[in-house]
Structure formats: structure tokens, C-alpha cells
PDB file of N, CA and C in Angstrom:
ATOM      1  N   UNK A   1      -2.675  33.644  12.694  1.00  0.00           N
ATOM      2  CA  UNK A   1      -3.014  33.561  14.097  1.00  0.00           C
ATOM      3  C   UNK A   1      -3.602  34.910  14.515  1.00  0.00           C
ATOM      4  N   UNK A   2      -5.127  34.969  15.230  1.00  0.00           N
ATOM      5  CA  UNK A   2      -5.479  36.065  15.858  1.00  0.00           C
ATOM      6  C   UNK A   2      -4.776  36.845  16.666  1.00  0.00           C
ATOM      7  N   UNK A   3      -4.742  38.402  16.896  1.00  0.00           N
ATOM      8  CA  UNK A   3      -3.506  38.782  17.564  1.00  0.00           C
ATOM      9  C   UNK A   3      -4.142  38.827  19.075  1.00  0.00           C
ATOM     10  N   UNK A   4      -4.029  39.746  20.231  1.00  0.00           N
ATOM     11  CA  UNK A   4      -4.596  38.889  21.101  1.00  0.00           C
ATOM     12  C   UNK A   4      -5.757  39.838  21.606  1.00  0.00           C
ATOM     13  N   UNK A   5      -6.081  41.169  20.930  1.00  0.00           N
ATOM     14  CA  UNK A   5      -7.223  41.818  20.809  1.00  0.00           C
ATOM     15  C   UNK A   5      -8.466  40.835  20.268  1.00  0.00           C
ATOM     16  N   UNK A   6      -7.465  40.720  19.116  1.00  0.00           N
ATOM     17  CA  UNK A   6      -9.056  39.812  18.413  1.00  0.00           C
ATOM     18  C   UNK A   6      -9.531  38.678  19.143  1.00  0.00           C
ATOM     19  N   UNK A   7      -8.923  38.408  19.939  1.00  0.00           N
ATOM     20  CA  UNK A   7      -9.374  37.174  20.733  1.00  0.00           C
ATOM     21  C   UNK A   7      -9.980  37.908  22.143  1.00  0.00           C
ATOM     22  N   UNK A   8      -9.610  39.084  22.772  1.00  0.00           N
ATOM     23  CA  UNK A   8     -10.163  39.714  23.620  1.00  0.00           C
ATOM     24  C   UNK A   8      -9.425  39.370  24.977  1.00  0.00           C
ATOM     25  N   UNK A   9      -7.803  39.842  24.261  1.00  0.00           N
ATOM     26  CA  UNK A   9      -6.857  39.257  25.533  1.00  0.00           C
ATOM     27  C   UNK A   9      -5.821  40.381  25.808  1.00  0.00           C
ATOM     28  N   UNK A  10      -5.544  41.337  26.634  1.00  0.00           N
ATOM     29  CA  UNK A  10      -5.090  41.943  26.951  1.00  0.00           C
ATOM     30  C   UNK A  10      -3.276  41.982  27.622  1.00  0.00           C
ATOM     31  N   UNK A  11      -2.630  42.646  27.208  1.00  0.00           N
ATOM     32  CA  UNK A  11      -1.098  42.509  27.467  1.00  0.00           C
ATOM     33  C   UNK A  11      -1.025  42.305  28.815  1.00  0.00           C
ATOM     34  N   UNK A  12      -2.118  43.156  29.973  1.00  0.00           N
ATOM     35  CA  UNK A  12      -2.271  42.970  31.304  1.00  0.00           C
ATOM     36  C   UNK A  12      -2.992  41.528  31.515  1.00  0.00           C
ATOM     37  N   UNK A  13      -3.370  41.181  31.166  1.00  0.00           N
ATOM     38  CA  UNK A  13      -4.208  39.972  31.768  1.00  0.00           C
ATOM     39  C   UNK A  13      -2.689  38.565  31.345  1.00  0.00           C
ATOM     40  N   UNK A  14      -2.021  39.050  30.347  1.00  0.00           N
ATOM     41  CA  UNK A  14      -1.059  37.978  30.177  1.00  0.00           C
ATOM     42  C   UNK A  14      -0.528  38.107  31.060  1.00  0.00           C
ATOM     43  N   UNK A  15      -0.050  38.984  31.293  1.00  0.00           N
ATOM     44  CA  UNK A  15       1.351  39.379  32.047  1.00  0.00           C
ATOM     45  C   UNK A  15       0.826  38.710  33.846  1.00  0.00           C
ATOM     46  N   UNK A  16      -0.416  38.979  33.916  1.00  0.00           N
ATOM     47  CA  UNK A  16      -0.365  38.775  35.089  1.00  0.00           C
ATOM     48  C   UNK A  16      -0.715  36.979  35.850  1.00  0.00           C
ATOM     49  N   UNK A  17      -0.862  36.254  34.682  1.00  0.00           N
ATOM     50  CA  UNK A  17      -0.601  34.981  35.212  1.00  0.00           C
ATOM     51  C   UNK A  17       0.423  34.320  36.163  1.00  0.00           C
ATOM     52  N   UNK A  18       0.032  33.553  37.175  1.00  0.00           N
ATOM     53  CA  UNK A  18       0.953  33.911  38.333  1.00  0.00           C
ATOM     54  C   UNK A  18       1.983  32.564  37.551  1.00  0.00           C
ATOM     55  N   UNK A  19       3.492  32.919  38.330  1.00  0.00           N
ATOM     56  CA  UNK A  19       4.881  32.618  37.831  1.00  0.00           C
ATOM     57  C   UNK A  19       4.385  31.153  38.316  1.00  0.00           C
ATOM     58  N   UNK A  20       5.402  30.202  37.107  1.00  0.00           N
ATOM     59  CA  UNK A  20       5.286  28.669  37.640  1.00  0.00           C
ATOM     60  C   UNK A  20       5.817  28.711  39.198  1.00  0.00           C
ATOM     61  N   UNK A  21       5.313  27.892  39.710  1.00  0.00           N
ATOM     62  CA  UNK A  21       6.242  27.293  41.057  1.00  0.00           C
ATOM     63  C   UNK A  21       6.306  26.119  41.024  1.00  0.00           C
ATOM     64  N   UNK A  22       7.092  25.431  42.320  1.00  0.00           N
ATOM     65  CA  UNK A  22       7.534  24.034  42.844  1.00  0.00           C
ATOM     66  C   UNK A  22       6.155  23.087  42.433  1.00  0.00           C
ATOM     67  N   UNK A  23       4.738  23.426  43.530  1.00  0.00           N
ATOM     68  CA  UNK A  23       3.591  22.860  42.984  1.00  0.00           C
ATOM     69  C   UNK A  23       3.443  22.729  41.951  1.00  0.00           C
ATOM     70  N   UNK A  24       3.784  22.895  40.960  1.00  0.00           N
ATOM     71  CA  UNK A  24       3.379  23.106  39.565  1.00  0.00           C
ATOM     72  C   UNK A  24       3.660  21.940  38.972  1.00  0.00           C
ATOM     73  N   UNK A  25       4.952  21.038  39.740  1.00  0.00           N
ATOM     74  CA  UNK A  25       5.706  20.013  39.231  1.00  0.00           C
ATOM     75  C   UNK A  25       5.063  18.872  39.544  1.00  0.00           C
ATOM     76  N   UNK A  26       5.538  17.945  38.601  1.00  0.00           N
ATOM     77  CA  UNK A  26       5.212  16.604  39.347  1.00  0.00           C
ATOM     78  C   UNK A  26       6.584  15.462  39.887  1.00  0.00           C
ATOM     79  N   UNK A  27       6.779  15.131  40.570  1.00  0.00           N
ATOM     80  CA  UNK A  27       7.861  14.451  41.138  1.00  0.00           C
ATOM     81  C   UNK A  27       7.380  12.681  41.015  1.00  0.00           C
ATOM     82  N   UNK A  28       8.069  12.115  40.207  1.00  0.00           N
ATOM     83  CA  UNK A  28       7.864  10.371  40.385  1.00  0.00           C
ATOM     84  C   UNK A  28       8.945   9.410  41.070  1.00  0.00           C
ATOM     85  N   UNK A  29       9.206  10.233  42.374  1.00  0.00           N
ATOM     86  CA  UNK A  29      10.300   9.929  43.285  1.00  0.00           C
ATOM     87  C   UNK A  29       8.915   8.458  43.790  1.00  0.00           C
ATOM     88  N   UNK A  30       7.788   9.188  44.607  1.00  0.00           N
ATOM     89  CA  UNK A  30       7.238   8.039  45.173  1.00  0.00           C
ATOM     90  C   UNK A  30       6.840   6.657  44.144  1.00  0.00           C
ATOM     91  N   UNK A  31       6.904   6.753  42.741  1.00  0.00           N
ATOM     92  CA  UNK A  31       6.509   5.868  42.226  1.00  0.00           C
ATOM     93  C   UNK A  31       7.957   4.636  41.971  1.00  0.00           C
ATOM     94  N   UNK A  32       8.960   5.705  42.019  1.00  0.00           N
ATOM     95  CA  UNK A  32       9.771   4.881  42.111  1.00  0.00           C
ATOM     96  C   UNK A  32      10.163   3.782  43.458  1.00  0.00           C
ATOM     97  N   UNK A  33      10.102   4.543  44.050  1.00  0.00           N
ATOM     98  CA  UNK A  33      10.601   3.364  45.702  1.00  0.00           C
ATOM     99  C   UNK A  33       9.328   2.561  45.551  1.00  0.00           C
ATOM    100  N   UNK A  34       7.704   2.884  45.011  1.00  0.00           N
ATOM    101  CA  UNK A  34       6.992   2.089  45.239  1.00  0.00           C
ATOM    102  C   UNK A  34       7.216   0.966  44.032  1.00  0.00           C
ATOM    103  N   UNK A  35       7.702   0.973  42.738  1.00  0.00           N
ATOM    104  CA  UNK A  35       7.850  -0.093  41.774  1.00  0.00           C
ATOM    105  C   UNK A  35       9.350  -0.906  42.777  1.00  0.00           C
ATOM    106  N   UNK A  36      10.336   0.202  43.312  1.00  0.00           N
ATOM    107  CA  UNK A  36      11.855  -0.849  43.794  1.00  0.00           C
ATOM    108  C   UNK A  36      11.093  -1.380  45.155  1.00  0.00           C
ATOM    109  N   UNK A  37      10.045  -0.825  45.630  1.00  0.00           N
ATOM    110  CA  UNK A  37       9.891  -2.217  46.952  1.00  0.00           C
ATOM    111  C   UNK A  37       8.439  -3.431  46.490  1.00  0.00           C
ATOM    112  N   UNK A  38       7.546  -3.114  45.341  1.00  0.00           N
ATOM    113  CA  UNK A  38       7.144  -4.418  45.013  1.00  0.00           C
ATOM    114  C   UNK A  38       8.330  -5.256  43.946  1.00  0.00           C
ATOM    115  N   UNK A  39       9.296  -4.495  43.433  1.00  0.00           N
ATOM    116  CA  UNK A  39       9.953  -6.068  42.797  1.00  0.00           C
ATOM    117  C   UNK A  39      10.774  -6.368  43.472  1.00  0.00           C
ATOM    118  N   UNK A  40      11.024  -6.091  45.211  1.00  0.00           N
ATOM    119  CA  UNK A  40      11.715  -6.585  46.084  1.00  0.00           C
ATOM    120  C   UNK A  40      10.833  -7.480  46.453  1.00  0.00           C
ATOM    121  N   UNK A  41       9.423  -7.807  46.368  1.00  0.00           N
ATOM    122  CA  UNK A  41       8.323  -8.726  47.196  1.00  0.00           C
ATOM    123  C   UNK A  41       8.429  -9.824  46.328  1.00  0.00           C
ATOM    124  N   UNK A  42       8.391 -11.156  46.795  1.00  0.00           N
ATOM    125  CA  UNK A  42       8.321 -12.344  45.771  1.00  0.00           C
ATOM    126  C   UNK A  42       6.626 -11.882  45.109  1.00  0.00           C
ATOM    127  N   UNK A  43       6.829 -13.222  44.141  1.00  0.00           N
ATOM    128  CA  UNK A  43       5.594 -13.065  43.498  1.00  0.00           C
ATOM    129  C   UNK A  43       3.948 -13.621  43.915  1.00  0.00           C
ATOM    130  N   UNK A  44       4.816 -15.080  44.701  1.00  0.00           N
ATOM    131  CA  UNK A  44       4.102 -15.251  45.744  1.00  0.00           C
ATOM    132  C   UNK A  44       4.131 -15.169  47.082  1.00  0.00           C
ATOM    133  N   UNK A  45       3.174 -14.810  47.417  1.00  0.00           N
ATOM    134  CA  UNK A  45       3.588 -14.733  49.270  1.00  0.00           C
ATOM    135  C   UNK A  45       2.740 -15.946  50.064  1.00  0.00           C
ATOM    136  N   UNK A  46       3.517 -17.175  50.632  1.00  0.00           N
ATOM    137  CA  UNK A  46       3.296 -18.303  51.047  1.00  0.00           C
ATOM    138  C   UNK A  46       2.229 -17.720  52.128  1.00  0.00           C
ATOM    139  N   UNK A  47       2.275 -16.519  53.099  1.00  0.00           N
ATOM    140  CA  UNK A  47       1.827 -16.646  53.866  1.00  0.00           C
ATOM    141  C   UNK A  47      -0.012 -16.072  53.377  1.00  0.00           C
ATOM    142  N   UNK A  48      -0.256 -15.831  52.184  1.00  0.00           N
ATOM    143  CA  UNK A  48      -0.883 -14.901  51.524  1.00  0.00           C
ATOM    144  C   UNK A  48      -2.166 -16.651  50.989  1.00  0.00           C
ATOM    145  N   UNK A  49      -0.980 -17.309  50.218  1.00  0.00           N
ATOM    146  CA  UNK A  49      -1.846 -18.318  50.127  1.00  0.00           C
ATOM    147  C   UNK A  49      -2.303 -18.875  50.891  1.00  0.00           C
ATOM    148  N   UNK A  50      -1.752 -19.392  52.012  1.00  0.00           N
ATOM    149  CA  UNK A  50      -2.060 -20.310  53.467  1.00  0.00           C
ATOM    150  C   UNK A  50      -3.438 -19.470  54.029  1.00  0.00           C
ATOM    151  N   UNK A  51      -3.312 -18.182  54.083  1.00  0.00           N
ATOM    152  CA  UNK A  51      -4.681 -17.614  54.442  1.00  0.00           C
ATOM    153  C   UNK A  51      -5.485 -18.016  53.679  1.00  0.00           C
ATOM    154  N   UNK A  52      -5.445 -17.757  52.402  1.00  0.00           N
ATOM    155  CA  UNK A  52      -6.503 -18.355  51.061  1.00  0.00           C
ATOM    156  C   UNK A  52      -6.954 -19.624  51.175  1.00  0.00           C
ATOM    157  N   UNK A  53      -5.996 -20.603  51.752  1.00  0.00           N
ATOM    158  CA  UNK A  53      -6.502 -22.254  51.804  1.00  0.00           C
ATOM    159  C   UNK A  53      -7.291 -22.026  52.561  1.00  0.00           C
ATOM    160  N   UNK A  54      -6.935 -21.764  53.863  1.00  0.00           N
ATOM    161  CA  UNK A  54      -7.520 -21.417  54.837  1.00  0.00           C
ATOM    162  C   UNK A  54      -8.992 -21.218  54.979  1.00  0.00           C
ATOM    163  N   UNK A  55      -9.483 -19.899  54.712  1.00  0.00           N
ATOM    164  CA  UNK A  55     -10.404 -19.002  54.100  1.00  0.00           C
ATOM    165  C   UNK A  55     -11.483 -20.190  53.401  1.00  0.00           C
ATOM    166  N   UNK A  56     -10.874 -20.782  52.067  1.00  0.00           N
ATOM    167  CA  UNK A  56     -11.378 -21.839  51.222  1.00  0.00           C
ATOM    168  C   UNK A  56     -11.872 -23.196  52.137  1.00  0.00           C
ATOM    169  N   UNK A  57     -11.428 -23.380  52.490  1.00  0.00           N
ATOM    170  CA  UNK A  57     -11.697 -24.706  53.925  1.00  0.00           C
ATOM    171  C   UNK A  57     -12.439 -24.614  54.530  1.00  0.00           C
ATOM    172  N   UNK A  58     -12.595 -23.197  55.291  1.00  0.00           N
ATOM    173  CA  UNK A  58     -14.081 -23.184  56.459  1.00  0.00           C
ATOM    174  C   UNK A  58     -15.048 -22.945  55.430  1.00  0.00           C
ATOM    175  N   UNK A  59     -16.543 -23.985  55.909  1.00  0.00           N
ATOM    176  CA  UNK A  59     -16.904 -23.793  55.282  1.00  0.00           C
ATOM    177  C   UNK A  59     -18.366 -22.519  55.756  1.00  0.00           C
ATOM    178  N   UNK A  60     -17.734 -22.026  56.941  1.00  0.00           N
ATOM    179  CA  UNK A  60     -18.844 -20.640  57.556  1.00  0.00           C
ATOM    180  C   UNK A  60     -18.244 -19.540  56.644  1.00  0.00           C
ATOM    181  N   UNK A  61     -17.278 -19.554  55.689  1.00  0.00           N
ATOM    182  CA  UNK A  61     -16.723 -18.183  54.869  1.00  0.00           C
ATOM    183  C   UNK A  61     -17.070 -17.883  53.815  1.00  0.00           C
ATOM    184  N   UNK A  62     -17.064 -16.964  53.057  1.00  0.00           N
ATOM    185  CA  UNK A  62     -17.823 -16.032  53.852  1.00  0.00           C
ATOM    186  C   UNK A  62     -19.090 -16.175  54.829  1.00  0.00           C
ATOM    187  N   UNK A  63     -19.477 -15.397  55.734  1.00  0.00           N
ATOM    188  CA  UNK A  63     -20.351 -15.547  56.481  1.00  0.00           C
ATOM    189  C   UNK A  63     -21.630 -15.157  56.100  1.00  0.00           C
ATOM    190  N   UNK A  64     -22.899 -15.398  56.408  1.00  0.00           N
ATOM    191  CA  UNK A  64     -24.210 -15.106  55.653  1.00  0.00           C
ATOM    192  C   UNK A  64     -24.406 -13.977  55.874  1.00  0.00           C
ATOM    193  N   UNK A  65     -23.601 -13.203  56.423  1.00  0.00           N
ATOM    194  CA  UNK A  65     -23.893 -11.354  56.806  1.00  0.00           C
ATOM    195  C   UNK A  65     -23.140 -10.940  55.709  1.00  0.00           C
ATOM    196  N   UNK A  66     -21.887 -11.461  55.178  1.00  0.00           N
ATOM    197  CA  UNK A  66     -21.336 -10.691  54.086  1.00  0.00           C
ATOM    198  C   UNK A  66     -21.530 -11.125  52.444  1.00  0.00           C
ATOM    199  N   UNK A  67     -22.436 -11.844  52.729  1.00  0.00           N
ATOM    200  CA  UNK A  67     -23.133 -12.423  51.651  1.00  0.00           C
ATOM    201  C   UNK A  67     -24.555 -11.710  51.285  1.00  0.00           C
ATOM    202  N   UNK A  68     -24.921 -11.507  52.415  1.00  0.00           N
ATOM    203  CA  UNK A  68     -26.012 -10.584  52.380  1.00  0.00           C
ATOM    204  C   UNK A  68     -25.862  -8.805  51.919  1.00  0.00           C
ATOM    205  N   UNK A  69     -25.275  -9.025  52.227  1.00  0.00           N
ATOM    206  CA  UNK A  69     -24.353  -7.406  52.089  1.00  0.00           C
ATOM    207  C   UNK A  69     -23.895  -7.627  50.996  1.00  0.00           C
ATOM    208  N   UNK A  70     -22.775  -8.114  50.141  1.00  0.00           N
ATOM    209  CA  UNK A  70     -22.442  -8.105  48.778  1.00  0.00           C
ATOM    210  C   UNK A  70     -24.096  -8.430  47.962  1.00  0.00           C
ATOM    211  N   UNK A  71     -24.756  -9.202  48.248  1.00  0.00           N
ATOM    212  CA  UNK A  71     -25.980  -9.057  47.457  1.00  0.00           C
ATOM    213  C   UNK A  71     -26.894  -7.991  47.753  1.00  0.00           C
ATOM    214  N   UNK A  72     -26.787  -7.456  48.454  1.00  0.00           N
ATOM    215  CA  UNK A  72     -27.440  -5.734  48.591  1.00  0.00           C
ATOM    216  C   UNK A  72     -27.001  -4.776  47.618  1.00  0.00           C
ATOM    217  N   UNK A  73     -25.813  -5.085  47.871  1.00  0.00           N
ATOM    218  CA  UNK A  73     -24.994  -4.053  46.886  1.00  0.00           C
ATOM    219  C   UNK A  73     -25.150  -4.073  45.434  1.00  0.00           C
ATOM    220  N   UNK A  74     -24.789  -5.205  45.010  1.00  0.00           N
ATOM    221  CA  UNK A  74     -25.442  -5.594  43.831  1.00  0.00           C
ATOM    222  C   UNK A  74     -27.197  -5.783  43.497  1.00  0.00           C
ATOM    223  N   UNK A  75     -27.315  -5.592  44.262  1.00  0.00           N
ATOM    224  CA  UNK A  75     -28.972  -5.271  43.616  1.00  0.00           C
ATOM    225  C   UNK A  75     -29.254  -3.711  43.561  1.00  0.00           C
ATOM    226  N   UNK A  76     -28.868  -3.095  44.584  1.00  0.00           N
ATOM    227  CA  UNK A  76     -29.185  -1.772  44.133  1.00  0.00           C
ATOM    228  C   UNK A  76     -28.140  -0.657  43.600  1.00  0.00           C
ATOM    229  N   UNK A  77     -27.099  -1.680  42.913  1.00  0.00           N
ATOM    230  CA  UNK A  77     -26.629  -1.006  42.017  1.00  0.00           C
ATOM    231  C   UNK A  77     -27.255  -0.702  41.131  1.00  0.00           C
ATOM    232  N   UNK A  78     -26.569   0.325  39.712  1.00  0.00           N
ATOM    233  CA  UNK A  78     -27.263   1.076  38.819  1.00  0.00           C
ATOM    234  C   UNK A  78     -26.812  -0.128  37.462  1.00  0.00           C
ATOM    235  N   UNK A  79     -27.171  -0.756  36.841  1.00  0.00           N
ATOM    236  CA  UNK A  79     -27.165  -1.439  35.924  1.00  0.00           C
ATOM    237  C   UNK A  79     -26.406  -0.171  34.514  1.00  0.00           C
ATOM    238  N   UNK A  80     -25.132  -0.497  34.057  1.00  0.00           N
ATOM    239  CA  UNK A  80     -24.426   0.234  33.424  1.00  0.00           C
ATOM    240  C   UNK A  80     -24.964   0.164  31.719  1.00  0.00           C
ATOM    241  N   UNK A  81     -25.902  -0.936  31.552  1.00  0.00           N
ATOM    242  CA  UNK A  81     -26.761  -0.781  30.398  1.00  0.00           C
ATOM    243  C   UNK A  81     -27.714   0.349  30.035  1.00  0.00           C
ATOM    244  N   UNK A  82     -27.549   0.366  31.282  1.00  0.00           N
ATOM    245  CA  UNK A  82     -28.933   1.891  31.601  1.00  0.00           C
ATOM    246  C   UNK A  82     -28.464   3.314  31.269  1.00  0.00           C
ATOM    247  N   UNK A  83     -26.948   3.163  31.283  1.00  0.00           N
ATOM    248  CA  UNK A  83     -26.249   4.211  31.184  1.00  0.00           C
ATOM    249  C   UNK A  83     -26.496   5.015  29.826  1.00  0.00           C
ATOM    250  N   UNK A  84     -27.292   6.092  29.458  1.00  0.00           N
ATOM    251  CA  UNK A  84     -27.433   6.571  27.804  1.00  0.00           C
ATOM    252  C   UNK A  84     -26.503   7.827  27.926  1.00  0.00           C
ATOM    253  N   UNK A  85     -25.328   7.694  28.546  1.00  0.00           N
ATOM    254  CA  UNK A  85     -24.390   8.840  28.028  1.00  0.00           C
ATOM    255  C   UNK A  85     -23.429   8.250  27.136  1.00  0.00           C
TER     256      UNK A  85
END
């Protein structure tokens, strides 16, 4: 192993890396309450589908403005074939 001259690293430049802190950490407190309150949610939500029938039934839905708009979008997207990285 190079010692830390040969690499062009100085006892001062180590030394002075600043001390870990709190930020430094990562905490998976929020991931937890967020996994214990979705497997508190059923799997289906009745009121979730009833909108969906719903939705599916009229037949003005989507409306020709957001149809127009999702096909905007998709046209002047960038085609990911194109991509040469």
C-alpha cells in the first residue's frame, strides 16, 4: 500500500476532515411507520374501485383535453432508442 506521500496526502489534510455528525446518519424510523400504516390499509379499497367503475362508465372520460395533452406528451417525447449512451 502507497504511504500517503506517495499518493500526495498529507497528515494535515487527514486530520482535518470534519468529525462524523448526526447528519451523517441515516434513520429508517419513517420507513417504518410508512410499511406499519400501508399493511394496516386493506388491499383493496372499495371506495378506490367504485371511483374506477365510475370513471369507466362515463363515457366523456377521459376528456378530449386530457387526451390531447397525454398525446402531446408522447409525441414530443425523446424516443429512448435514440438514446446512444
Amino acid at each position: 500500500m502507497p504511504s500517503t506521500a506517495a499518493i500526495g496526502l498529507s497528515q494535515t489534510n487527514l486530520a482535518s476532515r470534519p468529525a462524523f455528525s448526526a447528519s451523517d446518519s441515516l434513520s429508517t424510523a419513517s420507513a417504518q411507520l410508512l410499511r406499519a400504516k400501508l399493511s394496516s390499509e386493506p388491499e383493496i379499497r372499495p371506495d378506490v374501485v367504485a371511483r374506477g367503475r365510475a370513471l369507466a362508465a362515463d363515457p366523456s372520460y377521459p376528456s378530449a383535453t386530457i387526451i390531447g395533452a397525454v398525446a402531446s406528451k408522447i409525441v414530443l417525447s425523446s424516443d429512448p432508442s435514440d438514446d446512444l449512451s
